[in-house]
Protein backbone atom coordinates (compact mmCIF):
# COMPACT_ATOMS: atom_id res chain seq x y z
CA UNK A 1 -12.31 -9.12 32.16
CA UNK A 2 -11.05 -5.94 33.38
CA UNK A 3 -8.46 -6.74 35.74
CA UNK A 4 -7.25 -9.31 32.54
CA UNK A 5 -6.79 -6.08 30.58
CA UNK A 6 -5.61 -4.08 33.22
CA UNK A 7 -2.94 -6.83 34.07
CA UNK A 8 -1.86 -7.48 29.80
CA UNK A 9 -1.90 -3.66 29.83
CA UNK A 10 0.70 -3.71 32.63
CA UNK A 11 3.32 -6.34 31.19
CA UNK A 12 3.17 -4.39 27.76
CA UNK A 13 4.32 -1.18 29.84
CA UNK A 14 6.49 -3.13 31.83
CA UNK A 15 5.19 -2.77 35.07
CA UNK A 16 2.92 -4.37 37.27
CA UNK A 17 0.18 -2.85 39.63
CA UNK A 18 -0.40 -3.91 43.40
CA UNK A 19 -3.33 -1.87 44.63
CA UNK A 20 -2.67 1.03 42.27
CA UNK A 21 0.40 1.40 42.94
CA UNK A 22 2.74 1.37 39.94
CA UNK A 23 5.86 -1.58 40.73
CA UNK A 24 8.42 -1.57 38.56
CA UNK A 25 10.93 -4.68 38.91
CA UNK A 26 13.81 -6.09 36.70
CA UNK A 27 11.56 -8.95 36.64
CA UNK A 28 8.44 -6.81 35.13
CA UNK A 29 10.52 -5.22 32.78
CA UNK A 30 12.45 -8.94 31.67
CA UNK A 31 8.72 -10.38 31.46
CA UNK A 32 7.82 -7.16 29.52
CA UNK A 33 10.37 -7.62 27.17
CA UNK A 34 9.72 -11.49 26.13
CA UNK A 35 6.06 -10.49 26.13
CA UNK A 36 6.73 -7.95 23.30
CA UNK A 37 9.25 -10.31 21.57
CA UNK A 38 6.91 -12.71 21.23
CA UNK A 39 4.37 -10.17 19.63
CA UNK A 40 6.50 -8.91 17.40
CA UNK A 41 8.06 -12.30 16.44
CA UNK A 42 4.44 -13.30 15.70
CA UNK A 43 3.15 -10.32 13.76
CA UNK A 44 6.42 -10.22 12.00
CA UNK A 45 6.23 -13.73 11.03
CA UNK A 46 2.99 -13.15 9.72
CA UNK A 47 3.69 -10.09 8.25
CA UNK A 48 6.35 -11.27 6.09
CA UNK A 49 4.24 -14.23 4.42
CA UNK A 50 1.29 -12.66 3.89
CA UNK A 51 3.33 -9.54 1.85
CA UNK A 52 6.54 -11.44 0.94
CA UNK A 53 8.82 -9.28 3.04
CA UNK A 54 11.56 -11.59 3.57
CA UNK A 55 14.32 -9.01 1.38
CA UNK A 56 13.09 -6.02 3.81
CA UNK A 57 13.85 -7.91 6.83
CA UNK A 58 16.04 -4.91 8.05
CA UNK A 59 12.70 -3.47 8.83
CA UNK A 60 12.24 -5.95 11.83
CA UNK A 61 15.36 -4.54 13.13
CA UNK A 62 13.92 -1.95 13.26
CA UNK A 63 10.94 -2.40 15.02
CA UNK A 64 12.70 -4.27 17.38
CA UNK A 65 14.65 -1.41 18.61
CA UNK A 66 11.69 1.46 18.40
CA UNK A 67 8.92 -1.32 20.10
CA UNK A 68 11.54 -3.66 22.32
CA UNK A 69 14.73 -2.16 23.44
CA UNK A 70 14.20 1.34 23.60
CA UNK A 71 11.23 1.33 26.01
CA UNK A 72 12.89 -1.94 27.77
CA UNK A 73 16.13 0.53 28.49
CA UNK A 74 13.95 3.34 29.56
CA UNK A 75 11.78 1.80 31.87
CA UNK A 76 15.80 0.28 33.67
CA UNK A 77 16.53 4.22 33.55
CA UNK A 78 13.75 4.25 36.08
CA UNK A 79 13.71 1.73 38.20
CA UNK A 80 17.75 2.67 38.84
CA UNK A 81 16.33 6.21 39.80
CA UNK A 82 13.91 4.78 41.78
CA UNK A 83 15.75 2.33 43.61
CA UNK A 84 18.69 4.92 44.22
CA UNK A 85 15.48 7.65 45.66
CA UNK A 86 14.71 4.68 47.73
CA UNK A 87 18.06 3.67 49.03
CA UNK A 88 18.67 7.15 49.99
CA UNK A 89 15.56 7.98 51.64
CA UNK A 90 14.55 4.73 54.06
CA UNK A 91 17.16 3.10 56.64
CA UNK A 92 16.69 -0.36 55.07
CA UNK A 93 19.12 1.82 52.17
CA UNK A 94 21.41 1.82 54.99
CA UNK A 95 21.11 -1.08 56.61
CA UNK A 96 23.91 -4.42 56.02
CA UNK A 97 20.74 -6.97 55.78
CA UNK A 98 19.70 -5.11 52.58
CA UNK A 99 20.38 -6.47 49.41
CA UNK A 100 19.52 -3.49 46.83
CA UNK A 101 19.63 -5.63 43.85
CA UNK A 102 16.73 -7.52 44.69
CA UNK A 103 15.54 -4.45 46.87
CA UNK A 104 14.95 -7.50 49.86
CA UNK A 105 15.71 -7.27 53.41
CA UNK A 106 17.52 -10.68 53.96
CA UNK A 107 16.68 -11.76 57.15
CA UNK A 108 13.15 -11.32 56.55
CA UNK A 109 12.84 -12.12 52.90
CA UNK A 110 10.60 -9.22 51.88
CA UNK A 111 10.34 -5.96 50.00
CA UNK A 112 10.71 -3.00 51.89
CA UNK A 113 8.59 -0.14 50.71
CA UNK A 114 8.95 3.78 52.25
CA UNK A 115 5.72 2.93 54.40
CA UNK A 116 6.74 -0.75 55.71
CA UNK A 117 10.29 -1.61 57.08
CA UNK A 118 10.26 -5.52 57.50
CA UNK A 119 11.66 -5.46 61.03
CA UNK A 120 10.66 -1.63 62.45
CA UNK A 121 14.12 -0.93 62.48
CA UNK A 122 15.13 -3.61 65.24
CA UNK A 123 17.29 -5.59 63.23
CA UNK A 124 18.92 -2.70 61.64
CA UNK A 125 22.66 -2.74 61.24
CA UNK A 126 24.75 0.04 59.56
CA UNK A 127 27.09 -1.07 57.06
């Protein structure tokens, strides 16, 4: 039951833990904004019949912006700092087999992180 709310915790914040370790992906945060779409669609929708709201519906704007976008466009503000601290600090960030969209090493098909290079630098070609 905890690691449930630990893990619906995550996706509201739009990030995802591996061993507590805070990963933040343009996946996590695309997943964390449908997640709170489909709140807010639901809570609106039953917002609106239960008070008759459907005049103020300006409001949902609104609320869309403040509980949606704006976190959703500050949680990309990080994950571009991130991945640019990243890309200047390892030598997968300098290597041609890295693809820093995805953040992937491509002849190996994983994630690179500052502790694990994929290939231990063997592979590595300057680009």
């Amino acid at each position: 039951m905890e690691k449930l709310l630990k893990d619906l915790i995550s996706i509201f914040n739009f990030s995802f833990y591996k061993e507590e370790n805070e990963i933040i992906s343009i996946g996590s945060i695309v997943w964390g904004i449908i997640f709170r779409s489909f709140l807010l669609m639901v809570l609106s929708l039953i917002l609106m019949n239960k008070y008759e709201l459907y005049d103020n519906a300006f409001i949902f704007v609104v609320v869309l912006w403040f509980f949606i976008a704006w976190p959703a466009y500050n949680k990309f503000q990080d994950y571009n700092k991130k991945s640019i601290d990243f890309i200047e600090s390892t030598l997968c960030g300098s290597c041609r087999n890295f693809e820093k969209t995805a953040q992937l090493c491509k002849i190996y098909d994983e994630h690179p992180t500052k502790d694990f290079i994929p290939c231990d630098g063997d592979d590595w070609e300057l680009k």
